[in-house]
PDB file of N, CA and C in Angstrom:
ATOM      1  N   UNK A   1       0.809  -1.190   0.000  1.00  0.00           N
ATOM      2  CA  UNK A   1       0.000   0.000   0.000  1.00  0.00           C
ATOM      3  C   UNK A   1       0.857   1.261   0.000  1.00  0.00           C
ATOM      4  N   UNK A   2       1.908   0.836   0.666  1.00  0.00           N
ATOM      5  CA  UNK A   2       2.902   2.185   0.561  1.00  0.00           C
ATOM      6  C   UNK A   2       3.074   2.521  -0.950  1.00  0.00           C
ATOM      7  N   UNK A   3       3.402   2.026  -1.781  1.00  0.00           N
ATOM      8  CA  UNK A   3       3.842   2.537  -3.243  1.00  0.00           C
ATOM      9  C   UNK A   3       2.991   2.939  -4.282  1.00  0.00           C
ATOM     10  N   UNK A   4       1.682   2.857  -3.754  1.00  0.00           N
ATOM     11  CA  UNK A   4       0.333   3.059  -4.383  1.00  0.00           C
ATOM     12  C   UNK A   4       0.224   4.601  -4.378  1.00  0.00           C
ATOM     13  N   UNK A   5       0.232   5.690  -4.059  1.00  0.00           N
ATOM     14  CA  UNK A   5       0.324   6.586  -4.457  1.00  0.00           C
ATOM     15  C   UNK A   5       1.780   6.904  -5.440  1.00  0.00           C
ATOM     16  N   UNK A   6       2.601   6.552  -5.534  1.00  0.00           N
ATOM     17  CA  UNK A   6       3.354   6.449  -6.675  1.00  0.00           C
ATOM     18  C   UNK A   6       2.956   5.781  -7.083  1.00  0.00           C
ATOM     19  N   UNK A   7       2.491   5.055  -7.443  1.00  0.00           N
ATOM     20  CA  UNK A   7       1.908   4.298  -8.724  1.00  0.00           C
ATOM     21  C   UNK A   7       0.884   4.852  -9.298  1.00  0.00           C
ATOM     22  N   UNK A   8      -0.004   5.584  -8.633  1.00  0.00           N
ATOM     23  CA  UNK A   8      -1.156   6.047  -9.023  1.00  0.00           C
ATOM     24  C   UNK A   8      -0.423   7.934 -10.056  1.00  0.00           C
ATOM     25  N   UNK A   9       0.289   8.559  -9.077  1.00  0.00           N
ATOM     26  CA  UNK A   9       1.250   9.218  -9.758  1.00  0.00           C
ATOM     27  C   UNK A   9       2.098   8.817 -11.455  1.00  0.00           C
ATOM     28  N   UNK A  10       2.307   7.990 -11.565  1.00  0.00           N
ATOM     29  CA  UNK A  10       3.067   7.045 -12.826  1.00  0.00           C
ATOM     30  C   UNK A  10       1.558   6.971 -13.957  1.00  0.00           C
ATOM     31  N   UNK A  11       0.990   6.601 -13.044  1.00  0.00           N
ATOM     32  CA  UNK A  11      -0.285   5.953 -14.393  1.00  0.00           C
ATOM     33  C   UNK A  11      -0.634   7.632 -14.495  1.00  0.00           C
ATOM     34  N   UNK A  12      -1.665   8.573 -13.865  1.00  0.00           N
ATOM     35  CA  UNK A  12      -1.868   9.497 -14.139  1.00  0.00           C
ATOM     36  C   UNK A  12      -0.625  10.569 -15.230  1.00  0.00           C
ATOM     37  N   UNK A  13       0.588  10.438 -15.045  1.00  0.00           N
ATOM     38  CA  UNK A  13       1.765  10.762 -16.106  1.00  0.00           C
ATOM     39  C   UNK A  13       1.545  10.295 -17.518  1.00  0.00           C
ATOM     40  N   UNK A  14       1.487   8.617 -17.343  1.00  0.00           N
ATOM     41  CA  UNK A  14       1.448   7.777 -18.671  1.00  0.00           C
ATOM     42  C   UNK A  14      -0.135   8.129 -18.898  1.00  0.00           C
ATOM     43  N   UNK A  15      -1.131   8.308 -18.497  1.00  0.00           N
ATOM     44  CA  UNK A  15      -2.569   8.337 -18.865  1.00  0.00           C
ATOM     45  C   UNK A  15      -2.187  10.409 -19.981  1.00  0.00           C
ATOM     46  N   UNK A  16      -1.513  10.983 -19.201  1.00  0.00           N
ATOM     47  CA  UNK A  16      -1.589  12.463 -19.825  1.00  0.00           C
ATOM     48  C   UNK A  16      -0.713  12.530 -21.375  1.00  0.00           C
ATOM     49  N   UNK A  17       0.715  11.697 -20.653  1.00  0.00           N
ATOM     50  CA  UNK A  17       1.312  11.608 -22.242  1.00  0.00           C
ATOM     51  C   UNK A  17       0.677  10.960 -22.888  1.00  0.00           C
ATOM     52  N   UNK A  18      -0.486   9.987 -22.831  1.00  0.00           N
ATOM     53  CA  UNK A  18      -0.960   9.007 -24.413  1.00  0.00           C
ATOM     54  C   UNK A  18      -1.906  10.443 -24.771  1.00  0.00           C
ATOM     55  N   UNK A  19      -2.507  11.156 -23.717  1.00  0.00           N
ATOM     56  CA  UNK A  19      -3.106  12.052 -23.836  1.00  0.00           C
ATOM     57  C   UNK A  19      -2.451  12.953 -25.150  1.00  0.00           C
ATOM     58  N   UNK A  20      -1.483  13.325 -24.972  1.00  0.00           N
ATOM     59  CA  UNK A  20      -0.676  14.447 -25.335  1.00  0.00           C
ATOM     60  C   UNK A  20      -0.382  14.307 -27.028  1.00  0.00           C
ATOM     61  N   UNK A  21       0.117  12.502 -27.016  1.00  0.00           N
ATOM     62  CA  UNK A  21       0.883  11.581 -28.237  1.00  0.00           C
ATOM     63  C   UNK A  21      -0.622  11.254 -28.984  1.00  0.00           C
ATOM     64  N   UNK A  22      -1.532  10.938 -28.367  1.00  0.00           N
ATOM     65  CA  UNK A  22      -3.390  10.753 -29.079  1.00  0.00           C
ATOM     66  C   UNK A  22      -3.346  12.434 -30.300  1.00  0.00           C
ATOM     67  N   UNK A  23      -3.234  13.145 -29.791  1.00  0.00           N
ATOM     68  CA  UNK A  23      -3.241  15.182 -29.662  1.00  0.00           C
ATOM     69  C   UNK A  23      -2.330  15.004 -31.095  1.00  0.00           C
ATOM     70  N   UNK A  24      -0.888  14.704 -31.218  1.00  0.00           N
ATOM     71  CA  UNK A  24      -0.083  15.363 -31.825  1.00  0.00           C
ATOM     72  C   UNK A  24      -0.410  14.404 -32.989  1.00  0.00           C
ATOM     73  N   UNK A  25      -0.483  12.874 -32.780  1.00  0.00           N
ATOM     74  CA  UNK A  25      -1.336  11.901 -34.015  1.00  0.00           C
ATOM     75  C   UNK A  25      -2.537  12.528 -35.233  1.00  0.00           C
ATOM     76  N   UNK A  26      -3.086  13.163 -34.097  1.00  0.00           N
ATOM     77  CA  UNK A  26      -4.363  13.391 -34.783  1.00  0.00           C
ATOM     78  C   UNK A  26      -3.902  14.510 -35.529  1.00  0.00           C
ATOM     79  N   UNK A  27      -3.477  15.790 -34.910  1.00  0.00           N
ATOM     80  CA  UNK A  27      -3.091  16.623 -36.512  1.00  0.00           C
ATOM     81  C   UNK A  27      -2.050  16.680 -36.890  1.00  0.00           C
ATOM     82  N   UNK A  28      -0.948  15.790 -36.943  1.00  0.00           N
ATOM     83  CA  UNK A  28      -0.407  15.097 -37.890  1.00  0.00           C
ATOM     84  C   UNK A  28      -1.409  14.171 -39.353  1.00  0.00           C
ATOM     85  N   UNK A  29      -2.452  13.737 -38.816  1.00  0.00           N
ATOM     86  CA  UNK A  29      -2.929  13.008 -39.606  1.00  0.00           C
ATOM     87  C   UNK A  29      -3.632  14.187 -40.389  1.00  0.00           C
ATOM     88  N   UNK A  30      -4.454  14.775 -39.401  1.00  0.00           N
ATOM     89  CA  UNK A  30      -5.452  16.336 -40.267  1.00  0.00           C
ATOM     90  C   UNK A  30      -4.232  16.968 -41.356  1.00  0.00           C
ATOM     91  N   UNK A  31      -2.936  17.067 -40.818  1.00  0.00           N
ATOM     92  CA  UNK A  31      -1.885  17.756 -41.730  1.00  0.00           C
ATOM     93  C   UNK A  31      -1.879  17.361 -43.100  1.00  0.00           C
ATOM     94  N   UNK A  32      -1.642  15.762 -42.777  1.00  0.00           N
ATOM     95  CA  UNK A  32      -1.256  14.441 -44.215  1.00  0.00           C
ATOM     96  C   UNK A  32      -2.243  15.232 -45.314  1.00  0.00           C
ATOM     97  N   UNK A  33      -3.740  14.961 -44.302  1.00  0.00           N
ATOM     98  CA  UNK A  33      -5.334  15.216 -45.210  1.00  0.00           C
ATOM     99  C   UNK A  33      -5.301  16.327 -45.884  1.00  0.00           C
ATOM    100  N   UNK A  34      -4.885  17.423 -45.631  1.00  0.00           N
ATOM    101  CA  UNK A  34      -4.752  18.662 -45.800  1.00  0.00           C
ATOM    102  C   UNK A  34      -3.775  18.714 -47.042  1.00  0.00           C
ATOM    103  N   UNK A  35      -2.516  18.020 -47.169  1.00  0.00           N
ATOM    104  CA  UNK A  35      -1.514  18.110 -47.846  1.00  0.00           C
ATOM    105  C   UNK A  35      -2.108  17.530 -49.102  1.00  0.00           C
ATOM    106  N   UNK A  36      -2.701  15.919 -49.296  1.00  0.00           N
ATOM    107  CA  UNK A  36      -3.139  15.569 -49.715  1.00  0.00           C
ATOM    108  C   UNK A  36      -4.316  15.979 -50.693  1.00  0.00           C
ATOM    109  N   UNK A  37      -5.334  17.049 -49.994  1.00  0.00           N
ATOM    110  CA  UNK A  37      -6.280  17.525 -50.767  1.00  0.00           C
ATOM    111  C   UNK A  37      -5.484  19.064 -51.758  1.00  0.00           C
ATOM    112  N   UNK A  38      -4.859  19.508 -50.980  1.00  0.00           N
ATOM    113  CA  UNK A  38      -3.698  20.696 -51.545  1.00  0.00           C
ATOM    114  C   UNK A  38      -3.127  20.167 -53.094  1.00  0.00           C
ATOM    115  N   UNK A  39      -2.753  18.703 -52.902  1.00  0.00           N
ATOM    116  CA  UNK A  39      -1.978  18.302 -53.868  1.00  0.00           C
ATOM    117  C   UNK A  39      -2.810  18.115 -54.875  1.00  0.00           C
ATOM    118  N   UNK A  40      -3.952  16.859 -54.344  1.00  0.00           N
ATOM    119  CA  UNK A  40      -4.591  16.360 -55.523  1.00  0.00           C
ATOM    120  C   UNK A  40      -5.633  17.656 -56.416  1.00  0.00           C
ATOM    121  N   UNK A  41      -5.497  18.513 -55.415  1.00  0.00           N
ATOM    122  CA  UNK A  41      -6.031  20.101 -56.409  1.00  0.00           C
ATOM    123  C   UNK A  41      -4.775  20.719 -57.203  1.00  0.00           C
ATOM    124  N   UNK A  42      -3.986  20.767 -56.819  1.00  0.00           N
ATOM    125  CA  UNK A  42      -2.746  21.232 -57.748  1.00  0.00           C
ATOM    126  C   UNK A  42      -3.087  20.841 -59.071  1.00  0.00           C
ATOM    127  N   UNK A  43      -2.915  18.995 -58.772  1.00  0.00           N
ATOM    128  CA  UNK A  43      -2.424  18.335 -59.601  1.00  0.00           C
ATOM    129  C   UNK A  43      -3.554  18.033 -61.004  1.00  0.00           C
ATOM    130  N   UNK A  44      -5.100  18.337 -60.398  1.00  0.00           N
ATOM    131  CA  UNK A  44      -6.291  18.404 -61.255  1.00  0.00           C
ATOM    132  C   UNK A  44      -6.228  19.867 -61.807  1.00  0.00           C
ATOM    133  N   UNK A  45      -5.873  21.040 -60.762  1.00  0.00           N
ATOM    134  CA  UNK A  45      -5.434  22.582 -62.334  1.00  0.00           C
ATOM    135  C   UNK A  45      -4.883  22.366 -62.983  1.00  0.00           C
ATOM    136  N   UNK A  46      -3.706  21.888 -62.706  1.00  0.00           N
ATOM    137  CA  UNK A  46      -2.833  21.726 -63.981  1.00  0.00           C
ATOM    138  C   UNK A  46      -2.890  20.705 -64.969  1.00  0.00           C
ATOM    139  N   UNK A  47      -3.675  19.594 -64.476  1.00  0.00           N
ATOM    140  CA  UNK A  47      -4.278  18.865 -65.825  1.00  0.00           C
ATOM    141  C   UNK A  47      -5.204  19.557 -66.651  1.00  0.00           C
ATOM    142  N   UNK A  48      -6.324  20.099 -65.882  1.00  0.00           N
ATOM    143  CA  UNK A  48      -7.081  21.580 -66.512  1.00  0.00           C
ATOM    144  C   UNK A  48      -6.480  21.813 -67.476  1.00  0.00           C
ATOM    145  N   UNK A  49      -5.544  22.502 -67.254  1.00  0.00           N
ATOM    146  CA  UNK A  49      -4.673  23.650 -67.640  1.00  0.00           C
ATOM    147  C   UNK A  49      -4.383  23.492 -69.307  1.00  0.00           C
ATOM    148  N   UNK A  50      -3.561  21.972 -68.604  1.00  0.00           N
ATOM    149  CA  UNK A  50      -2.614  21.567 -70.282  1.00  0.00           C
ATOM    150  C   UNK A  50      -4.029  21.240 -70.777  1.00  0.00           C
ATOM    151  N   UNK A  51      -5.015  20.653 -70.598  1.00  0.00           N
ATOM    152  CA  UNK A  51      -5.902  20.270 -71.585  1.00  0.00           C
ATOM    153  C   UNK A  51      -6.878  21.133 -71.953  1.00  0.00           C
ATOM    154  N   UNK A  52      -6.876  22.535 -71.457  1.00  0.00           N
ATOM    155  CA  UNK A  52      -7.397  23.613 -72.260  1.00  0.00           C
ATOM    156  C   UNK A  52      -6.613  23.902 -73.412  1.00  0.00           C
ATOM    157  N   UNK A  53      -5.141  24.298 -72.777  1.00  0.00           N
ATOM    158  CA  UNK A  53      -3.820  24.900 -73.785  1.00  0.00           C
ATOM    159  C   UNK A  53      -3.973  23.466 -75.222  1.00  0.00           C
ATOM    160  N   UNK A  54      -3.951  22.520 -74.815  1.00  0.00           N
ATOM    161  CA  UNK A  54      -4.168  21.936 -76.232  1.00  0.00           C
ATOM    162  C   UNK A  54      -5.050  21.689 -76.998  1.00  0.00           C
ATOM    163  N   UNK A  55      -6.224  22.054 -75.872  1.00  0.00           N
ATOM    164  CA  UNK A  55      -7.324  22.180 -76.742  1.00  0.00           C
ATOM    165  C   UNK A  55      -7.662  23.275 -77.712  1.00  0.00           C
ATOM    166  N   UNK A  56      -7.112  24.899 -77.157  1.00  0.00           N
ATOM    167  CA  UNK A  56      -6.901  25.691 -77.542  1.00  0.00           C
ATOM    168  C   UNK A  56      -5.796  25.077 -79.081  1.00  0.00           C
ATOM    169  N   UNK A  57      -4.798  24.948 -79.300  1.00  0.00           N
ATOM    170  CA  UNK A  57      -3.610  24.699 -79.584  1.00  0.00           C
ATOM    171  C   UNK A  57      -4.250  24.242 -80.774  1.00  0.00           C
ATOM    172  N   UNK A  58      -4.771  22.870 -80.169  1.00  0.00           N
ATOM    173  CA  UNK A  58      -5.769  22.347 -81.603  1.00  0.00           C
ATOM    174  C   UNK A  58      -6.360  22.763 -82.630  1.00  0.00           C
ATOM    175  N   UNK A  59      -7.098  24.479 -81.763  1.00  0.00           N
ATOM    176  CA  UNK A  59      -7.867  25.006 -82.848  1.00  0.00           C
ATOM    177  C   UNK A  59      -7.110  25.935 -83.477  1.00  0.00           C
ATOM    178  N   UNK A  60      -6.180  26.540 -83.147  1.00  0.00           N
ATOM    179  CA  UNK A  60      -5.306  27.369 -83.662  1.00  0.00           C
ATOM    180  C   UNK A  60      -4.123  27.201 -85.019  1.00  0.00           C
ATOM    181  N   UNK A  61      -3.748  26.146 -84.430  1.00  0.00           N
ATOM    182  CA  UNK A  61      -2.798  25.647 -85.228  1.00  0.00           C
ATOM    183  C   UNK A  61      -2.644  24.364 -85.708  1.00  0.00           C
ATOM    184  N   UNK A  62      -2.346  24.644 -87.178  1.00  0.00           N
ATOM    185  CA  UNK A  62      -2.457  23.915 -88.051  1.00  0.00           C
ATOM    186  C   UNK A  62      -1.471  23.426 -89.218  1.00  0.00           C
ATOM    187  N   UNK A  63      -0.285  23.843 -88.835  1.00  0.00           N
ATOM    188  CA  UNK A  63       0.999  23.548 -89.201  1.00  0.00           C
ATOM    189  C   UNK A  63       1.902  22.031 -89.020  1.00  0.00           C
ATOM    190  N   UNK A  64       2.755  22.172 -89.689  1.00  0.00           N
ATOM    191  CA  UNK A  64       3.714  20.554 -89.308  1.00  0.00           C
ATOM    192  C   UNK A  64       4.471  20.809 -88.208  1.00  0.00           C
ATOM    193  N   UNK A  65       4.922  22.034 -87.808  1.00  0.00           N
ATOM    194  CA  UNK A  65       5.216  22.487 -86.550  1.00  0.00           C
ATOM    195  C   UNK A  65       4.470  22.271 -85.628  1.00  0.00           C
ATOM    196  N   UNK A  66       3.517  22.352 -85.519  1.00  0.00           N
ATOM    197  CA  UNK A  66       2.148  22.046 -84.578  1.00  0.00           C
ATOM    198  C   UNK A  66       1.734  20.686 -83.749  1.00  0.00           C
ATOM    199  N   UNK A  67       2.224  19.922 -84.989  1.00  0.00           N
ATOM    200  CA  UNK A  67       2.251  18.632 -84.306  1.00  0.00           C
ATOM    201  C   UNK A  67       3.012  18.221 -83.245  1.00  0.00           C
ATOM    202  N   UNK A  68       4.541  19.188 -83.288  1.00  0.00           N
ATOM    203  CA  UNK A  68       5.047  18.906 -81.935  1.00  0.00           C
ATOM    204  C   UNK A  68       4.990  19.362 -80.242  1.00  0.00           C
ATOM    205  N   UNK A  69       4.132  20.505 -81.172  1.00  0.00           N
ATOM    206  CA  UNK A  69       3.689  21.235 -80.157  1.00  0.00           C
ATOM    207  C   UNK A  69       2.631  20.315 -79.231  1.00  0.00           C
ATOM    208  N   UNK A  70       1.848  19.820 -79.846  1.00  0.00           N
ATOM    209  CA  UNK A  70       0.209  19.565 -79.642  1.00  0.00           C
ATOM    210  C   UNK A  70       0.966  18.016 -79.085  1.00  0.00           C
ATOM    211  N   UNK A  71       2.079  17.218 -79.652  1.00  0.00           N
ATOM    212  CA  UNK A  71       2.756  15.760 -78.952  1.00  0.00           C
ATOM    213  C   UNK A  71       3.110  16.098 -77.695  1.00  0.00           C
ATOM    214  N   UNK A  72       3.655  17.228 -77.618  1.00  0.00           N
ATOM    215  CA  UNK A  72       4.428  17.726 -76.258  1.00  0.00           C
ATOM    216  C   UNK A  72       3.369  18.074 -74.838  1.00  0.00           C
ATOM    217  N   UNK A  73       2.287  18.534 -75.591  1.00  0.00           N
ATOM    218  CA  UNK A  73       1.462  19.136 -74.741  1.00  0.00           C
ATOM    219  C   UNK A  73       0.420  17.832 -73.973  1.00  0.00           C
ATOM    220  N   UNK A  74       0.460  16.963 -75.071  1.00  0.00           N
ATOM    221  CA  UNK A  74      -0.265  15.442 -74.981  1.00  0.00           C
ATOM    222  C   UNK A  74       0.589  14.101 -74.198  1.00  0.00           C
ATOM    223  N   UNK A  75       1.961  14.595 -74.279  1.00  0.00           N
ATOM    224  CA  UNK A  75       2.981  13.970 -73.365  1.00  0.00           C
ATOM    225  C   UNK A  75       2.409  14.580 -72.232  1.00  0.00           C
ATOM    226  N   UNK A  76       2.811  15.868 -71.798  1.00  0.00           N
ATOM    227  CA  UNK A  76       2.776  16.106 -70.672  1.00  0.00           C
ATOM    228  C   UNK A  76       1.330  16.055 -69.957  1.00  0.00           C
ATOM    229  N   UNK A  77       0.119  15.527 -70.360  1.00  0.00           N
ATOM    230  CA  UNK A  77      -1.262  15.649 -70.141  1.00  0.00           C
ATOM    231  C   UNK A  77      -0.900  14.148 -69.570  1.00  0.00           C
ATOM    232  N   UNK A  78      -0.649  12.837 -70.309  1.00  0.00           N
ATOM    233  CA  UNK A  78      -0.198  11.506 -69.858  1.00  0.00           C
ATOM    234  C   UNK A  78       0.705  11.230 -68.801  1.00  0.00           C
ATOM    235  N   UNK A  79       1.740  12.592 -68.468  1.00  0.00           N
ATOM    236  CA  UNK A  79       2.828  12.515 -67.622  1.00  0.00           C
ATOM    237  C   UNK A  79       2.403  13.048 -66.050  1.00  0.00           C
ATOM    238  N   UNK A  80       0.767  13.454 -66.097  1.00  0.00           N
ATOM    239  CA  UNK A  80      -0.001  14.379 -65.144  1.00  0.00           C
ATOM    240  C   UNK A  80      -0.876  13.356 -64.691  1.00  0.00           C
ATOM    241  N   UNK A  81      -1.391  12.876 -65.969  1.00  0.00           N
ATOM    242  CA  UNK A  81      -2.482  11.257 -65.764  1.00  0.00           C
ATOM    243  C   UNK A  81      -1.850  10.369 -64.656  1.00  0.00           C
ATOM    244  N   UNK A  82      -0.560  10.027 -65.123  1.00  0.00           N
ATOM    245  CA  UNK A  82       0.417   9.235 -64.942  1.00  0.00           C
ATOM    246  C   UNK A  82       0.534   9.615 -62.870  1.00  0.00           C
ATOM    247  N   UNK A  83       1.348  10.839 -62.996  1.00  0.00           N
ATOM    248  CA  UNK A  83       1.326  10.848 -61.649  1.00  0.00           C
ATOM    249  C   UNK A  83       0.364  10.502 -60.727  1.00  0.00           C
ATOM    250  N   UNK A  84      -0.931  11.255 -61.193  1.00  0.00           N
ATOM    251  CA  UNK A  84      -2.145  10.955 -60.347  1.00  0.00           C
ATOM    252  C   UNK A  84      -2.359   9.333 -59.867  1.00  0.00           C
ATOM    253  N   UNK A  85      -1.958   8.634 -60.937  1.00  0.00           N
ATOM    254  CA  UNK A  85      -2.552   7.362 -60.737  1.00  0.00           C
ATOM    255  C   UNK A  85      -1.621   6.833 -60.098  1.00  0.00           C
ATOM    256  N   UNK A  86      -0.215   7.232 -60.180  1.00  0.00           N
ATOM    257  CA  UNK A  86       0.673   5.751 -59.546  1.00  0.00           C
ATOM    258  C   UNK A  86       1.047   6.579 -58.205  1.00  0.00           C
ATOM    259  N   UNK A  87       0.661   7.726 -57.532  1.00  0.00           N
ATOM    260  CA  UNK A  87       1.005   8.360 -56.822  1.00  0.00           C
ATOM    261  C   UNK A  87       0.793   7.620 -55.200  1.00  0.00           C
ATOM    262  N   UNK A  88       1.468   7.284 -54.719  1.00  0.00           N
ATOM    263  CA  UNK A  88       0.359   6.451 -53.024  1.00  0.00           C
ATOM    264  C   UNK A  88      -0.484   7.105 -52.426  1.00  0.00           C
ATOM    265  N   UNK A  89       0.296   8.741 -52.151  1.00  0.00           N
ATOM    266  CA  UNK A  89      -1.251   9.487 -51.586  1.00  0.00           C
ATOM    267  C   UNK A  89      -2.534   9.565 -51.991  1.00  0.00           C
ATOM    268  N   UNK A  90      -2.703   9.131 -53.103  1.00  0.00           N
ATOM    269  CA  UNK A  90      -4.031   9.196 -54.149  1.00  0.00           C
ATOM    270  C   UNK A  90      -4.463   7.628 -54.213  1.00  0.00           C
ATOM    271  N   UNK A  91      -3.871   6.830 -53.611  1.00  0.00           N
ATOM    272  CA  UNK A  91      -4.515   5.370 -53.658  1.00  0.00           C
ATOM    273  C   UNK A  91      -5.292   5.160 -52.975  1.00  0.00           C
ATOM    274  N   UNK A  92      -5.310   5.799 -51.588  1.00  0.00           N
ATOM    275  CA  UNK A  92      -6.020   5.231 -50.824  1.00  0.00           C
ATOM    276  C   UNK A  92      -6.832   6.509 -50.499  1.00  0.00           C
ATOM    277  N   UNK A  93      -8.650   6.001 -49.595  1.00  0.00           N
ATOM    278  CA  UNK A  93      -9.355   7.418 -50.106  1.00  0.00           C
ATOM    279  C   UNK A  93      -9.362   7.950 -49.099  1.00  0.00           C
ATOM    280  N   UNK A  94      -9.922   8.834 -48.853  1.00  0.00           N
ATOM    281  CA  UNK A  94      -9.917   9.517 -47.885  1.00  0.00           C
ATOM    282  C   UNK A  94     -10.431   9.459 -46.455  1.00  0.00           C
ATOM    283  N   UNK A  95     -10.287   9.918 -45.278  1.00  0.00           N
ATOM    284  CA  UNK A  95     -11.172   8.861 -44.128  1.00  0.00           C
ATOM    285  C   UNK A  95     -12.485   9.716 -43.790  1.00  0.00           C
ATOM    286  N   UNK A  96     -13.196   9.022 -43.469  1.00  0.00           N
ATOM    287  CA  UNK A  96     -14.863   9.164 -43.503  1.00  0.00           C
ATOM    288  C   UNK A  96     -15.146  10.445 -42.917  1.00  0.00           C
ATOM    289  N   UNK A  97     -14.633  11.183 -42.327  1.00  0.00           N
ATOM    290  CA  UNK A  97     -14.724  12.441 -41.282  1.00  0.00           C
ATOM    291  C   UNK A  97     -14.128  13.897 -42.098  1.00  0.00           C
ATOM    292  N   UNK A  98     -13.685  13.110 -43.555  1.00  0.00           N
ATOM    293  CA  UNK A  98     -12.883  14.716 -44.290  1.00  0.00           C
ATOM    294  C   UNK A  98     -13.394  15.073 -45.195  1.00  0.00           C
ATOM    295  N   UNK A  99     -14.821  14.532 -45.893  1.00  0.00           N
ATOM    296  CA  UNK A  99     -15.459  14.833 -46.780  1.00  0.00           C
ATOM    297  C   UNK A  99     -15.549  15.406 -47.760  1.00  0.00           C
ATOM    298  N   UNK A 100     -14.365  14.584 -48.109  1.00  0.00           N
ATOM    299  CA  UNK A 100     -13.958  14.531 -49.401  1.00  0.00           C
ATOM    300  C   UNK A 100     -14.216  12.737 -50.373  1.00  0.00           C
ATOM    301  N   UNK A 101     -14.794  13.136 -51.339  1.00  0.00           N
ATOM    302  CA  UNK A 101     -15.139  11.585 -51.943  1.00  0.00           C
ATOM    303  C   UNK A 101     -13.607  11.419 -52.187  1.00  0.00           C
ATOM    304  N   UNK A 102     -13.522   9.736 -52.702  1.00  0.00           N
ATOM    305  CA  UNK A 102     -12.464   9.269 -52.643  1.00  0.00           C
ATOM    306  C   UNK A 102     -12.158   9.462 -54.369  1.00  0.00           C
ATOM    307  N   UNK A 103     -10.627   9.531 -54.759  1.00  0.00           N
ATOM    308  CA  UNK A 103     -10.067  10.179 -56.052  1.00  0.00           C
ATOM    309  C   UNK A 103     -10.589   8.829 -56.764  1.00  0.00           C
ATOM    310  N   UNK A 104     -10.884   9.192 -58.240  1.00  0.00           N
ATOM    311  CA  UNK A 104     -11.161   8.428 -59.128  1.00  0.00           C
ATOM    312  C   UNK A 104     -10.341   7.399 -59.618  1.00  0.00           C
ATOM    313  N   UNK A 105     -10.111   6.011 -59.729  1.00  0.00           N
ATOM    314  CA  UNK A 105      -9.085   4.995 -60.261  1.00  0.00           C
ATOM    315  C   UNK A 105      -7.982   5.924 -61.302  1.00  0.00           C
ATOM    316  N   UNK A 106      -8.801   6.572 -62.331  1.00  0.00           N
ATOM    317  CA  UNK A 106      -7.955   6.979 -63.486  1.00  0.00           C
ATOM    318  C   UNK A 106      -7.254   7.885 -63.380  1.00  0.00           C
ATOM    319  N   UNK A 107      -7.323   8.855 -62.104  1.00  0.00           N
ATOM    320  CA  UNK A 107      -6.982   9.918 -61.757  1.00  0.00           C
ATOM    321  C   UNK A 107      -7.542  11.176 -62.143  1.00  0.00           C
ATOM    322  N   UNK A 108      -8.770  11.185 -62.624  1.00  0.00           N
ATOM    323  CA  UNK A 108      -9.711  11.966 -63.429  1.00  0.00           C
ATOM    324  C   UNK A 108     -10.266  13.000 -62.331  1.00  0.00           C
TER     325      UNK A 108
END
């Protein structure tokens, strides 16, 4: 019985740090979510982007020059596809509390 108030001291310590380590988990995780939705918006403007510019591109030009233009612009539209899909943050969806639907297979 003597060591029972130190003990009770010890657990109340370890009960505050899971407290503390529960705390810093959680927005760490809100951070990830955050980073994650930051990105996968980046990464959908700038698919936007190039697939206006070549859509534009398309109607404009009509040259043999053009074609490399309009390959380049169609590379880099596949090289945007590409990331989205093989990316890990984008594999898995999002958790039920961030309401956000989960990203499309194709990266669309």
């Amino acid at each position: 019985m003597a060591a029972l108030p130190s003990t009770l001291q010890q657990f109340r310590e370890g009960v505050s740090n899971f407290q503390r380590i529960t705390t810093r988990l959680l927005d760490a995780t809100d951070t990830l979510e955050q980073f994650t939705r930051l990105y996968v918006g980046g990464l959908t403007d700038a698919r936007r982007q190039v697939e206006e510019v070549n859509r534009v591109l398309k109607e404009q030009v009509a040259s043999p020059a053009s074609d490399l233009v309009l390959g380049a612009v169609s590379e880099l539209t596949d090289v945007l596809t590409s990331v989205a899909r093989l990316n890990p943050l984008l594999r898995r969806p999002p958790s039920a509390g961030s309401g956000q639907p989960p990203p499309a297979p194709n990266g669309d």
